[in-house]
C-alpha atoms as a PDB file:
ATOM      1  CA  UNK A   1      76.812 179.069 -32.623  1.00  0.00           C
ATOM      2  CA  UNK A   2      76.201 177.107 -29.346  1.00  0.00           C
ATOM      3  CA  UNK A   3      74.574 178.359 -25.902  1.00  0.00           C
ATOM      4  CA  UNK A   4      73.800 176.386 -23.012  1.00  0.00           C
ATOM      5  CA  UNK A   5      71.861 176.363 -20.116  1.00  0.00           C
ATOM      6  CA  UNK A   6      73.057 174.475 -17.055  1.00  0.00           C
ATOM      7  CA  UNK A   7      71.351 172.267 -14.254  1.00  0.00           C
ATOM      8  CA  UNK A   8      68.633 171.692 -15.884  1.00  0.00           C
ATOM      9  CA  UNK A   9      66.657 168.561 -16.199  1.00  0.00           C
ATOM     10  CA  UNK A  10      64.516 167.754 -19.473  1.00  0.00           C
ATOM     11  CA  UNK A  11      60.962 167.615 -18.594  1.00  0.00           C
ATOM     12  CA  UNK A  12      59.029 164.154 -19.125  1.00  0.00           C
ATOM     13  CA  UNK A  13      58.587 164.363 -23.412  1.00  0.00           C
ATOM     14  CA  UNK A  14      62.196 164.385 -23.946  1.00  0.00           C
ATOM     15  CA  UNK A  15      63.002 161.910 -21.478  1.00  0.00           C
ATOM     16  CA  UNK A  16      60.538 159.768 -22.858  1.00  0.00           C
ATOM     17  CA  UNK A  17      62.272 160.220 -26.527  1.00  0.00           C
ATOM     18  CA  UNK A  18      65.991 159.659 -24.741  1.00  0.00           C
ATOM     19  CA  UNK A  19      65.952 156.341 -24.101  1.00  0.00           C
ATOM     20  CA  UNK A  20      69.091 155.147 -25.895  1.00  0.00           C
ATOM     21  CA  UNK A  21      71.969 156.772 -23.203  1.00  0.00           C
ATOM     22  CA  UNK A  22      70.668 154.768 -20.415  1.00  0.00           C
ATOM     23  CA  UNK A  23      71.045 151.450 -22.028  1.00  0.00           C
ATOM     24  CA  UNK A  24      74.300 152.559 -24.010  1.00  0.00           C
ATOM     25  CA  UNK A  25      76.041 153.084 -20.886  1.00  0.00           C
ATOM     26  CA  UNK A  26      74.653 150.431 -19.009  1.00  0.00           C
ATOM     27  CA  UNK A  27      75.326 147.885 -21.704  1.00  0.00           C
ATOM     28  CA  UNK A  28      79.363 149.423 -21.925  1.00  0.00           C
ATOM     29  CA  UNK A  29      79.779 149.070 -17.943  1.00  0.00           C
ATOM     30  CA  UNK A  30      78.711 145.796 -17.879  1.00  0.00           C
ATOM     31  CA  UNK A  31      81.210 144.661 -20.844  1.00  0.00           C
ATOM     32  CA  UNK A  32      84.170 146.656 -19.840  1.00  0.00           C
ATOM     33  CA  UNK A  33      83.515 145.027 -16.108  1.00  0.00           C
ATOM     34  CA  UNK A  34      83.796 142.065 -17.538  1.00  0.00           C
ATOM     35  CA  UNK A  35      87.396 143.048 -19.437  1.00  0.00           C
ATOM     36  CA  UNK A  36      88.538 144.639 -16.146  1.00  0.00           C
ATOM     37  CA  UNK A  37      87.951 140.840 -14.197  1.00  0.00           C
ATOM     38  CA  UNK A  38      89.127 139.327 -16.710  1.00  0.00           C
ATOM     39  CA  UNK A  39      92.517 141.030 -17.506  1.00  0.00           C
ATOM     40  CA  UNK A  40      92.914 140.312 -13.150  1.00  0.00           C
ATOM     41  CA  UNK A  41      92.704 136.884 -14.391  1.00  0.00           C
ATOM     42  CA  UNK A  42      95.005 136.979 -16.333  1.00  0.00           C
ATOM     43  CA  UNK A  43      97.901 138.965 -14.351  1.00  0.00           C
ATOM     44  CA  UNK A  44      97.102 136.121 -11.767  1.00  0.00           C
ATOM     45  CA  UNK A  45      98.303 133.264 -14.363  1.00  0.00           C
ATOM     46  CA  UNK A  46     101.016 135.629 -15.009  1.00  0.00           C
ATOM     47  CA  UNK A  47     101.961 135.752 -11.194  1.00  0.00           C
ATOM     48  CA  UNK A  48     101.705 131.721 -10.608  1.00  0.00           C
ATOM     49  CA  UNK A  49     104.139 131.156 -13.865  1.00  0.00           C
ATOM     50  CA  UNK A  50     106.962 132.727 -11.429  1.00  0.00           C
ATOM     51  CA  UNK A  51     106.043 130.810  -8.826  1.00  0.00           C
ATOM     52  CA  UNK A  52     106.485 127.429 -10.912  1.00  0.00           C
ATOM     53  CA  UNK A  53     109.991 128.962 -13.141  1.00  0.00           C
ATOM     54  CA  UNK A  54     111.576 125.837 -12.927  1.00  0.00           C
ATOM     55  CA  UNK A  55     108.821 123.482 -14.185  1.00  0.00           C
ATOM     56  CA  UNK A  56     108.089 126.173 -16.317  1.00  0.00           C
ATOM     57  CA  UNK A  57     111.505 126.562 -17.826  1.00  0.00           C
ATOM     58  CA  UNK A  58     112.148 122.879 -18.423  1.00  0.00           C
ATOM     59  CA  UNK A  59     109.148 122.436 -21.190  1.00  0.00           C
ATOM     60  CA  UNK A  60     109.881 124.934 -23.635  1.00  0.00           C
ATOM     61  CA  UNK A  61     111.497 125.047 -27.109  1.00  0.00           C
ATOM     62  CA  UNK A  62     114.066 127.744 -26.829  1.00  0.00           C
ATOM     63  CA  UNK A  63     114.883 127.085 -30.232  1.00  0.00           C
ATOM     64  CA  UNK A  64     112.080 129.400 -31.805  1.00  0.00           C
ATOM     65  CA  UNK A  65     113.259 132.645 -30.409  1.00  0.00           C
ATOM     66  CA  UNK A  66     116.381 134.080 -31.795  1.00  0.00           C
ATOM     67  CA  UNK A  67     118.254 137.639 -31.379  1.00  0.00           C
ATOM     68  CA  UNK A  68     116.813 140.271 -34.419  1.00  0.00           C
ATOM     69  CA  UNK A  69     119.591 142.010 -37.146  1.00  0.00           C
ATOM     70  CA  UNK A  70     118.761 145.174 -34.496  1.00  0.00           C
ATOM     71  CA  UNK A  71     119.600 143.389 -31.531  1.00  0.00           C
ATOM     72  CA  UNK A  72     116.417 142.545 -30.346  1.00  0.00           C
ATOM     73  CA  UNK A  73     115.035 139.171 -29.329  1.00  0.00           C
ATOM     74  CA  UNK A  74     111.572 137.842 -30.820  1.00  0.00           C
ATOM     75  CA  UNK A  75     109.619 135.059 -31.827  1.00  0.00           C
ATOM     76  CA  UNK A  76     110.637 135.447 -35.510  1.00  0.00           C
ATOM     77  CA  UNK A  77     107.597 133.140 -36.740  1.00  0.00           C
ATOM     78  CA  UNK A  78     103.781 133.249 -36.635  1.00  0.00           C
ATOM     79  CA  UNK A  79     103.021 129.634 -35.022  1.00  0.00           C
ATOM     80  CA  UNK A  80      99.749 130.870 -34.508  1.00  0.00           C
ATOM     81  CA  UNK A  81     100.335 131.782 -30.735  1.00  0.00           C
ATOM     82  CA  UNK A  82     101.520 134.663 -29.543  1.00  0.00           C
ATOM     83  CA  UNK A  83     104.217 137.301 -30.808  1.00  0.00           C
ATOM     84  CA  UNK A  84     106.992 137.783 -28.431  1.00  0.00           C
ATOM     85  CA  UNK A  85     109.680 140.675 -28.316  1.00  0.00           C
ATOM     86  CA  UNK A  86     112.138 142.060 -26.201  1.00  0.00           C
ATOM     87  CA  UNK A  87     113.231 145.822 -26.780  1.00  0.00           C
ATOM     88  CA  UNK A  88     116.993 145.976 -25.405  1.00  0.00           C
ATOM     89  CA  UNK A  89     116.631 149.307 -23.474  1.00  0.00           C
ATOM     90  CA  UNK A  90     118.168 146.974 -20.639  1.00  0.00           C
ATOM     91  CA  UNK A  91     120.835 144.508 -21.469  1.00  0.00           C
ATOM     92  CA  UNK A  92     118.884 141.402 -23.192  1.00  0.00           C
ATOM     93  CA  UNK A  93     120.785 138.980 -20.559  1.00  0.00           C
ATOM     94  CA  UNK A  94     119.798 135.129 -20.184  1.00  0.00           C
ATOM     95  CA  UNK A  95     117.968 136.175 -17.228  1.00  0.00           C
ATOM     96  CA  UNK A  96     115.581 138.312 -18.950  1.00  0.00           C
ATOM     97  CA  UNK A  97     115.114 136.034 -22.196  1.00  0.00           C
ATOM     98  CA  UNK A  98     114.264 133.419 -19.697  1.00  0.00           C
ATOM     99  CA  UNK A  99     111.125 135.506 -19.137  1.00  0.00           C
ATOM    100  CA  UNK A 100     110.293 135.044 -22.720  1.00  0.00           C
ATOM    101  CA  UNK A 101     110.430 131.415 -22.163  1.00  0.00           C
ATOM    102  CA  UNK A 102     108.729 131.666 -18.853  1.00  0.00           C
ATOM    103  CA  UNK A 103     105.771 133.559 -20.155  1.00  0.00           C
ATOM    104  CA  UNK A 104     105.157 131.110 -22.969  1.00  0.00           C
ATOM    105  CA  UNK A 105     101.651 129.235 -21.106  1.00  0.00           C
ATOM    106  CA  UNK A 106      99.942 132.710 -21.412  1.00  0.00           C
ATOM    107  CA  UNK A 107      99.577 132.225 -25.155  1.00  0.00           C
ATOM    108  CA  UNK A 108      96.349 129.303 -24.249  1.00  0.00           C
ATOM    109  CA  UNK A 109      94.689 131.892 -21.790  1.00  0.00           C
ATOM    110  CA  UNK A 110      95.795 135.390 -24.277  1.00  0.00           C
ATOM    111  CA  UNK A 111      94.282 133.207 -27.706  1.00  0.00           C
ATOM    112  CA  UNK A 112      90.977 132.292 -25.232  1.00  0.00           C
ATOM    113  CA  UNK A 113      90.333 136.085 -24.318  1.00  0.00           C
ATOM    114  CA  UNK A 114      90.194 137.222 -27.566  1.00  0.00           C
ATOM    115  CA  UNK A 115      88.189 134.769 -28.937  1.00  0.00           C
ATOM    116  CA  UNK A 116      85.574 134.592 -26.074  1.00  0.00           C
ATOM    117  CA  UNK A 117      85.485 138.761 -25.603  1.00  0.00           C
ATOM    118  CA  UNK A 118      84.482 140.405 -28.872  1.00  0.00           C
ATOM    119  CA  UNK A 119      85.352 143.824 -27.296  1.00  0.00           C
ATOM    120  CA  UNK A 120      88.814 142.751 -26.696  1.00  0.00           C
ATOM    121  CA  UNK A 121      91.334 143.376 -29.454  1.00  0.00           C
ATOM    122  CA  UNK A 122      94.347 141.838 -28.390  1.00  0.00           C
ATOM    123  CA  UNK A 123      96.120 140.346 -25.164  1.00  0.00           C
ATOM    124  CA  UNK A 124      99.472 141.200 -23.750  1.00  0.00           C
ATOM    125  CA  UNK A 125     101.891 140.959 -21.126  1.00  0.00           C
ATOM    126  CA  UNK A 126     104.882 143.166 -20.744  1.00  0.00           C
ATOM    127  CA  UNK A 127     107.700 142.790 -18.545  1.00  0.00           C
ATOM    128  CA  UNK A 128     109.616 145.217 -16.458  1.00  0.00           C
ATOM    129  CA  UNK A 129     112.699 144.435 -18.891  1.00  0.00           C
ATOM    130  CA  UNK A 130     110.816 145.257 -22.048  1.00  0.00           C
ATOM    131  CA  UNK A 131     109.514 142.035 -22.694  1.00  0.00           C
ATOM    132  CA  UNK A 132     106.280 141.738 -24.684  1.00  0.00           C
ATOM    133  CA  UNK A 133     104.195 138.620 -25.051  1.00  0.00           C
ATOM    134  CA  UNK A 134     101.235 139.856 -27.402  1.00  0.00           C
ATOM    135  CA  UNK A 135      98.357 137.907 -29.431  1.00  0.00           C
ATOM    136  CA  UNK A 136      97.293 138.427 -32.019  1.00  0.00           C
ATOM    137  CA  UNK A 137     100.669 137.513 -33.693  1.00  0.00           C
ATOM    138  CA  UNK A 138     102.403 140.303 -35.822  1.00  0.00           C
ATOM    139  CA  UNK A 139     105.784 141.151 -36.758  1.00  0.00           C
ATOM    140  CA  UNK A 140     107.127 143.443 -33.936  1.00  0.00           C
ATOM    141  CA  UNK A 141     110.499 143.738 -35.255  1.00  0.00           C
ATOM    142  CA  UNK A 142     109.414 146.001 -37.583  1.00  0.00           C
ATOM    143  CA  UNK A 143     105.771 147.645 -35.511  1.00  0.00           C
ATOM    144  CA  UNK A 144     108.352 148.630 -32.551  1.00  0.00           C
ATOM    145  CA  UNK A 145     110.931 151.215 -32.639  1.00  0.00           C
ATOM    146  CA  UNK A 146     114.674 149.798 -31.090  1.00  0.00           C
ATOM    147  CA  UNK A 147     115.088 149.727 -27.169  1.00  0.00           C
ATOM    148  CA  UNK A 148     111.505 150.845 -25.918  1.00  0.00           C
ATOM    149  CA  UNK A 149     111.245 151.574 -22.922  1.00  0.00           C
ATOM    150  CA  UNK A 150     108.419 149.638 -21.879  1.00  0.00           C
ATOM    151  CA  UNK A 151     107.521 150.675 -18.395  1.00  0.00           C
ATOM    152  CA  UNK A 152     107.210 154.578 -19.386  1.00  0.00           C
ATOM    153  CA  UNK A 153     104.257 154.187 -21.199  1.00  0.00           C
ATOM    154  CA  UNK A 154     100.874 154.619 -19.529  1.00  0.00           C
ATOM    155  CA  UNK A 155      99.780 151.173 -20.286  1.00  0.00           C
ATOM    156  CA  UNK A 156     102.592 150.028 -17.834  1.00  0.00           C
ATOM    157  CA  UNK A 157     103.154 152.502 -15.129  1.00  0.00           C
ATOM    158  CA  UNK A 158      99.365 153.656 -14.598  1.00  0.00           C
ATOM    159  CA  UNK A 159      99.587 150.092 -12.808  1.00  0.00           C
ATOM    160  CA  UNK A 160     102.501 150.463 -10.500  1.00  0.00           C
ATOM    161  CA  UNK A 161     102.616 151.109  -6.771  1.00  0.00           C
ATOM    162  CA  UNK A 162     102.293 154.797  -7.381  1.00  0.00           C
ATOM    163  CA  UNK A 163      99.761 154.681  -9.975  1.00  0.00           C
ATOM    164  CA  UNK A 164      97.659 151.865  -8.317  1.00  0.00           C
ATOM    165  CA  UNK A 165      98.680 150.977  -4.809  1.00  0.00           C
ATOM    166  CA  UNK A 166      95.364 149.004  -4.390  1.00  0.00           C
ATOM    167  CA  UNK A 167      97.076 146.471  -7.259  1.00  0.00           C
ATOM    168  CA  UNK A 168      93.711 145.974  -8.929  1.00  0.00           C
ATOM    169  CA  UNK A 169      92.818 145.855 -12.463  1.00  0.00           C
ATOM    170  CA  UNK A 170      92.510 149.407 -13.733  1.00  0.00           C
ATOM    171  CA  UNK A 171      91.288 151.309 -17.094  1.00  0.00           C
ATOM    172  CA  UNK A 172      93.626 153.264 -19.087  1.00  0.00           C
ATOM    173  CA  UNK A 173      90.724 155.326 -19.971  1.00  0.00           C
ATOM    174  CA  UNK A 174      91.637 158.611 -21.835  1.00  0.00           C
ATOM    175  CA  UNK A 175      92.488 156.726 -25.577  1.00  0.00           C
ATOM    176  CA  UNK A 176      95.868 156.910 -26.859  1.00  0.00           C
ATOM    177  CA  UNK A 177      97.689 155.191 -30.024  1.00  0.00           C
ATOM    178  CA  UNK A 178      98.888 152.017 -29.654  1.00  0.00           C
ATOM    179  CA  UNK A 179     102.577 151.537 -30.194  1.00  0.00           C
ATOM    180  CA  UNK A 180     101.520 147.725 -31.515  1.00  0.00           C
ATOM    181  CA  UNK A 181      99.644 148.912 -34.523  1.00  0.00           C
ATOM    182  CA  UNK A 182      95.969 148.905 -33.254  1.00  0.00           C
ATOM    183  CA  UNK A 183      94.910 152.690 -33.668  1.00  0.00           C
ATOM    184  CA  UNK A 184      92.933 154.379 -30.639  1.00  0.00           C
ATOM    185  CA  UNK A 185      92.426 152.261 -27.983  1.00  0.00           C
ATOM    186  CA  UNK A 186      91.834 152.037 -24.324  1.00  0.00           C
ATOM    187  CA  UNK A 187      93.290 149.273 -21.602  1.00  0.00           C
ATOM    188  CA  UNK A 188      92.652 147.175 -18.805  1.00  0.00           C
ATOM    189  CA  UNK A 189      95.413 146.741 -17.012  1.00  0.00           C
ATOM    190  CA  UNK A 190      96.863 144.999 -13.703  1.00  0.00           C
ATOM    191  CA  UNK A 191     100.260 143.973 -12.110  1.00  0.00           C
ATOM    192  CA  UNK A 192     101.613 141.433 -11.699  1.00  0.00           C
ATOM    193  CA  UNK A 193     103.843 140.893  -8.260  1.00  0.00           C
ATOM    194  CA  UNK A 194     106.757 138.264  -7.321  1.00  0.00           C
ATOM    195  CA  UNK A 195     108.317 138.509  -4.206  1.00  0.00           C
ATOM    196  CA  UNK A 196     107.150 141.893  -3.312  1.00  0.00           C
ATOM    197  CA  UNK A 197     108.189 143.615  -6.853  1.00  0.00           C
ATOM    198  CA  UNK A 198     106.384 144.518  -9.980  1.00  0.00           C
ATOM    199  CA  UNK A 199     107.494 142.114 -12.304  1.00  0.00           C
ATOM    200  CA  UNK A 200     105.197 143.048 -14.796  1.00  0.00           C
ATOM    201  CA  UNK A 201     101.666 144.391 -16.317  1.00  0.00           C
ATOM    202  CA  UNK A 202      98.804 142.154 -18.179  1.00  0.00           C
ATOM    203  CA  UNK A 203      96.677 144.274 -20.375  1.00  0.00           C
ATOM    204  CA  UNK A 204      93.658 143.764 -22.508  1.00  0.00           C
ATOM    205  CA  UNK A 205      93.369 146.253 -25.514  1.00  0.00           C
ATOM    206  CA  UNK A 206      90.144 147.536 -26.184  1.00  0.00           C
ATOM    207  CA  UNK A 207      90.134 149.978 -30.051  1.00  0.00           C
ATOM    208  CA  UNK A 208      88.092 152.872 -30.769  1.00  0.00           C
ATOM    209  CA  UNK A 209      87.357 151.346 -33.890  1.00  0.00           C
ATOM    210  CA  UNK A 210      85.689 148.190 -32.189  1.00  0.00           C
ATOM    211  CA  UNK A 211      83.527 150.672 -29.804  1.00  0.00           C
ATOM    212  CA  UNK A 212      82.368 152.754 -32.510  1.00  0.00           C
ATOM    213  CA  UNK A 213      81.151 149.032 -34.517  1.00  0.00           C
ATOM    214  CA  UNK A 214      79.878 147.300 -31.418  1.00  0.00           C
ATOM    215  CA  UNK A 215      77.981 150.287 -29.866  1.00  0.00           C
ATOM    216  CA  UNK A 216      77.078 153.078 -31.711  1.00  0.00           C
ATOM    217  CA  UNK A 217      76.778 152.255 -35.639  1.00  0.00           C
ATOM    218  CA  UNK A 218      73.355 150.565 -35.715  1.00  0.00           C
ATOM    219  CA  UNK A 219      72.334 153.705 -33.728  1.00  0.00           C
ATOM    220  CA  UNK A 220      70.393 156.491 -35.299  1.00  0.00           C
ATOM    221  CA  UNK A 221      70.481 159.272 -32.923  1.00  0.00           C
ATOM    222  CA  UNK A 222      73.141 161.851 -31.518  1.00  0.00           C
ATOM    223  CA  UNK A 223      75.089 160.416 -29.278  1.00  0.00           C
ATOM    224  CA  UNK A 224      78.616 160.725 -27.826  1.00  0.00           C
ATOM    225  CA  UNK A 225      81.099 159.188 -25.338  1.00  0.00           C
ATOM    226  CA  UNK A 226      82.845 161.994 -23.290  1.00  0.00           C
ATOM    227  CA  UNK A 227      85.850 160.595 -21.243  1.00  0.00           C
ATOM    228  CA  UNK A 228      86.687 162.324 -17.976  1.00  0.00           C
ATOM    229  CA  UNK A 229      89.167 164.832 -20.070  1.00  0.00           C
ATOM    230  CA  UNK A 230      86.668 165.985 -22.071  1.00  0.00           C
ATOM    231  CA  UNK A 231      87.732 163.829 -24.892  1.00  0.00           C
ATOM    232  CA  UNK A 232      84.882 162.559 -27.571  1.00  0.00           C
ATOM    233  CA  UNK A 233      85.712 158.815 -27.583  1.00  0.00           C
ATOM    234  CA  UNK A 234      82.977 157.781 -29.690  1.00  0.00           C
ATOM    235  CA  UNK A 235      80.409 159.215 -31.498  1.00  0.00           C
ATOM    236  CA  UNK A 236      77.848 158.381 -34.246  1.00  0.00           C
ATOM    237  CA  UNK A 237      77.390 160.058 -37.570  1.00  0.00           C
ATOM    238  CA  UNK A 238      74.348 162.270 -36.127  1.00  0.00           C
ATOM    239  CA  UNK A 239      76.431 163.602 -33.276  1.00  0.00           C
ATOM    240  CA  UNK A 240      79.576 164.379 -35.426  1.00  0.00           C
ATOM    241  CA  UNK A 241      77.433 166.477 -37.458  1.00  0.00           C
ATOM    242  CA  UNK A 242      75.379 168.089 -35.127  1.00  0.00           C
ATOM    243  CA  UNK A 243      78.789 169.461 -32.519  1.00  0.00           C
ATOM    244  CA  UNK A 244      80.427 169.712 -36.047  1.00  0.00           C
ATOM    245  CA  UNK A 245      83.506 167.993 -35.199  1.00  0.00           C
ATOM    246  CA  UNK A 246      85.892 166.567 -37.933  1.00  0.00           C
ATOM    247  CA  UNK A 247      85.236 162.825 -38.845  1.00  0.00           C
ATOM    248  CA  UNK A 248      86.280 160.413 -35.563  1.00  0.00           C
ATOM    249  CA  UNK A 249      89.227 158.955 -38.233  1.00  0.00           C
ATOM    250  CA  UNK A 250      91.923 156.106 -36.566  1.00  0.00           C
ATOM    251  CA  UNK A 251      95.479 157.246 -36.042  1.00  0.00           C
ATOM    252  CA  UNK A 252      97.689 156.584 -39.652  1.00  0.00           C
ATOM    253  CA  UNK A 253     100.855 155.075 -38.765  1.00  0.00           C
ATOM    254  CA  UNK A 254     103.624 157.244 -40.168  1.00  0.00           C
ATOM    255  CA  UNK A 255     106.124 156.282 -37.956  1.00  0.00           C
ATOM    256  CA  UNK A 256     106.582 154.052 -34.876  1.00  0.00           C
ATOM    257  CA  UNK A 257     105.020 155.304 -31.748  1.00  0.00           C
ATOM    258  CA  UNK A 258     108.273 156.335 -29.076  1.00  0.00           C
ATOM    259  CA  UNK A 259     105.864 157.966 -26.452  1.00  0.00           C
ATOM    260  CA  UNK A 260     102.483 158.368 -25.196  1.00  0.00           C
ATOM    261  CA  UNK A 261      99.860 159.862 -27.864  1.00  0.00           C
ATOM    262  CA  UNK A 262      97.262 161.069 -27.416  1.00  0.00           C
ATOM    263  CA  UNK A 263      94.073 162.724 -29.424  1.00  0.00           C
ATOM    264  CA  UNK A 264      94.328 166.612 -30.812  1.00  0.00           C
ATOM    265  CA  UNK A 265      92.476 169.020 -29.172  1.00  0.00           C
ATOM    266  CA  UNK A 266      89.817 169.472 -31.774  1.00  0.00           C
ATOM    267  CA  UNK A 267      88.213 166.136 -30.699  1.00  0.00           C
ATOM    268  CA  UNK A 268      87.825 167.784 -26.742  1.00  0.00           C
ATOM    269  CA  UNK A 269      84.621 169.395 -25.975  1.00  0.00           C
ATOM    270  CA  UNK A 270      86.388 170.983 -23.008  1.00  0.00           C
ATOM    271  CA  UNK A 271      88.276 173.128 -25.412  1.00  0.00           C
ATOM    272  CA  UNK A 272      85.735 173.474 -28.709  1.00  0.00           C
ATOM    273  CA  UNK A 273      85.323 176.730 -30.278  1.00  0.00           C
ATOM    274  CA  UNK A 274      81.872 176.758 -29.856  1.00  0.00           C
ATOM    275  CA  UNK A 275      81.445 178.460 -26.442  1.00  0.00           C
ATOM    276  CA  UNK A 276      77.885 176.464 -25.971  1.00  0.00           C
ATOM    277  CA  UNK A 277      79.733 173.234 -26.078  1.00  0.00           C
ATOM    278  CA  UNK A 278      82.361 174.386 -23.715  1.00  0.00           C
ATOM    279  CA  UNK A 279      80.152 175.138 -21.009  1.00  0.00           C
ATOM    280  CA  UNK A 280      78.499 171.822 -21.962  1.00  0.00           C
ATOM    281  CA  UNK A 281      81.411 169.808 -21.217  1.00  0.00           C
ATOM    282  CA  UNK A 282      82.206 171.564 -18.322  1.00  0.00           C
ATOM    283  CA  UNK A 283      78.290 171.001 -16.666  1.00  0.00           C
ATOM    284  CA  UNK A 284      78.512 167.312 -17.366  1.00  0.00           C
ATOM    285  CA  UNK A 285      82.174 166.486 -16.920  1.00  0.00           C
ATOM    286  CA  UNK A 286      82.973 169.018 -13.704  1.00  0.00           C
ATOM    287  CA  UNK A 287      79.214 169.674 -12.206  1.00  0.00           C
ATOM    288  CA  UNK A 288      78.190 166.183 -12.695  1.00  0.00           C
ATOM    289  CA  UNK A 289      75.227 167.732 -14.402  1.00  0.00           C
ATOM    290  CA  UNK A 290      72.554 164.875 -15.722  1.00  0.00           C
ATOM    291  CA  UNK A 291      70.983 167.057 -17.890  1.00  0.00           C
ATOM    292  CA  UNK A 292      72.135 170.560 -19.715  1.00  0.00           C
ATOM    293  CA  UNK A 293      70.140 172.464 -22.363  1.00  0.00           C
ATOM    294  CA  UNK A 294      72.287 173.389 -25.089  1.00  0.00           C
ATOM    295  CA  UNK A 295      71.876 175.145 -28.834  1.00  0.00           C
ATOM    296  CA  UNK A 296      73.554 173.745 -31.152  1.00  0.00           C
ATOM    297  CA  UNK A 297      72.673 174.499 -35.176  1.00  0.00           C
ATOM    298  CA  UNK A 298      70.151 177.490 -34.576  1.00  0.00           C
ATOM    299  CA  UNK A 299      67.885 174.485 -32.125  1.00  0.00           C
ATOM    300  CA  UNK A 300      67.927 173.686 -28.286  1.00  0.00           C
ATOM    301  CA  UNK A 301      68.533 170.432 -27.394  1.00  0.00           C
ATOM    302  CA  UNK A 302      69.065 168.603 -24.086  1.00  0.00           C
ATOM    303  CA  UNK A 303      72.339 166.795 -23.232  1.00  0.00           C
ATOM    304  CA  UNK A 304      71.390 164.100 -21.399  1.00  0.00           C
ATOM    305  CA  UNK A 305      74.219 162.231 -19.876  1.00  0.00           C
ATOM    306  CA  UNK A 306      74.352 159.240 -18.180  1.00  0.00           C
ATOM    307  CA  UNK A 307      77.789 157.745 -16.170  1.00  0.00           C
ATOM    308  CA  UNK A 308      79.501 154.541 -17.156  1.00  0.00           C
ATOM    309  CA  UNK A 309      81.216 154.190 -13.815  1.00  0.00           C
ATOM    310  CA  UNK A 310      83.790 151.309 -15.015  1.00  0.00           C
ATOM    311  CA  UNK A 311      85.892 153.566 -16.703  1.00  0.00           C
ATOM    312  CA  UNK A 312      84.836 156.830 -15.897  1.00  0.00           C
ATOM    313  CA  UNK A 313      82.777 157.763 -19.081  1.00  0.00           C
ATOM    314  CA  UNK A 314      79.813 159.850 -19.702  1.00  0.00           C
ATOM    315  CA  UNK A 315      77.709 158.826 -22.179  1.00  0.00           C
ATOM    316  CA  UNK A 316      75.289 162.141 -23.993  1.00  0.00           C
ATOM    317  CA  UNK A 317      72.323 162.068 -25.906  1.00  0.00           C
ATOM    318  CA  UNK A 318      71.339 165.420 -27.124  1.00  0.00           C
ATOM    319  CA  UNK A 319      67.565 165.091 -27.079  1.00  0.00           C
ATOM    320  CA  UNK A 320      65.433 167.916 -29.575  1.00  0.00           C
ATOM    321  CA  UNK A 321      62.990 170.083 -27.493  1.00  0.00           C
END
């Protein structure tokens, strides 16, 4: 069982022995900053391509992309760029294929993001007609289900004018399955605008999986990643024991993804079934509490938590008294 005490702060020995939150969360603000930027860079390329069609248009081989047996269109072979696929929930017209062809100068900047940003899993650009331009290469015939409808799923319309008037780069930040094959991940996002209309969305993928390596395997303490939902993001093997949550598994593909997905409830300490926890989440997450005394397996320890203001994550070391 789990109680908690709330509002307080740990006294000076245990924030002398919690030094690994502060520099966990300072080191995942600075690189997800740097993913935000860049994926603004990238919706800018996007943005001048439209601007240039014609000189575009003219010096690309059309001949690689061809109509699928299901009536998409796609990129049929890996040429070591990017993959490209478009859906058919609106009528594939020359028009919209010729944003396909338009597109095609991303792959240089898409293949250089991914190879200079080791959080960054893959590079996209989606169109408002269900166009996807997407590196690393894979088969997307057969990853995406028939006529998706691109701009219903968060990764596209958390960046509209409704979403995001502003038009900045923003963080798809609670983590949902990726329809492309990549498991949990979050997003950067940003639009992209021609002549006063969203014509489409960049978006840099960041997965769970990649977090979890990069930031919290060589740890050895208890520490988790709480996004703003109460959602456990990340954890390592100490803290997954110690809150006695299931193993932080990635999503198994069983079928393709038609809809936003999102984690079960059992990974949100908002709504664990240890009451201690619960009040926990709700301290750090609602009160903006930086510290909360909390008992968790018969001894008190103090959640420390410490923001990560890019994306709206709290990061919480639970600290032995």
């Amino acid at each position: 069982m789990a109680a908690v005490s709330c509002g307080k702060r740990p006294g000076p020995a245990a924030a002398e022995s919690a030094p690994e939150a502060p520099r966990l969360a300072s080191q995942l603000d600075a690189d997800l900053r740097r993913v935000r930027a860049e994926v603004e860079k990238l919706a800018s390329s996007a943005a001048g391509l439209y601007a240039r069609k014609q000189e575009t248009l003219a010096s690309v081989d059309r001949s690689k992309y061809a109509f699928a047996d299901n009536g998409s269109f796609h990129k049929p072979l890996n040429d070591g760029t990017a993959a490209v696929w478009i859906s058919g929930a609106v009528p594939i017209t020359e028009e919209v294929r010729e944003v396909a062809y338009l597109t095609e100068p991303l792959d240089r900047e898409l293949i250089g993001i991914t190879r200079d940003f080791p959080e960054v899993n893959q590079a996209y650009y989606n169109d408002r007609n269900s166009l996807n331009r997407i590196y690393p290469w894979f088969d997307a015939v057969s990853q995406y289900p028939p006529k998706m409808n691109i701009p219903e799923f968060n990764f596209y319309y958390l960046a509209d004018e409704k979403h995001n008037p502003a038009r900045s780069g923003v963080w798809v930040n609670d983590p949902y399955v990726d329809p492309a094959g990549r498991g949990w991940v979050v997003s950067a996002i940003a639009p992209v605008y021609h002549d006063g209309t969203l014509a489409g969305v960049a978006g840099l993928d960041v997965t769970i999986t990649t977090i979890m390596d990069r930031y919290f395997k060589a740890r050895d303490v208890p520490l988790i990643v709480l996004a703003g939902n109460g959602m456990v993001v990340a954890a390592t093997e100490k803290a997954v024991e110690l809150l006695e949550m299931p193993p932080l598994k990635d999503h198994k593909y069983l079928e393709t993804v038609k809809q936003d997905t999102f984690k079960p409830d059992e990974y949100n300490a908002l709504k664990s079934r240890e009451h201690g926890v619960r009040d926990m989440a709700v301290s750090i997450l609602e009160k903006n509490s930086a510290a909360v005394d909390v008992e968790l397996a018969g001894k008190t320890y103090t959640a420390v938590s410490v923001p990560v203001p890019e994306i709206g994550w709290k990061v919480v070391e639970f600290v032995a008294r």
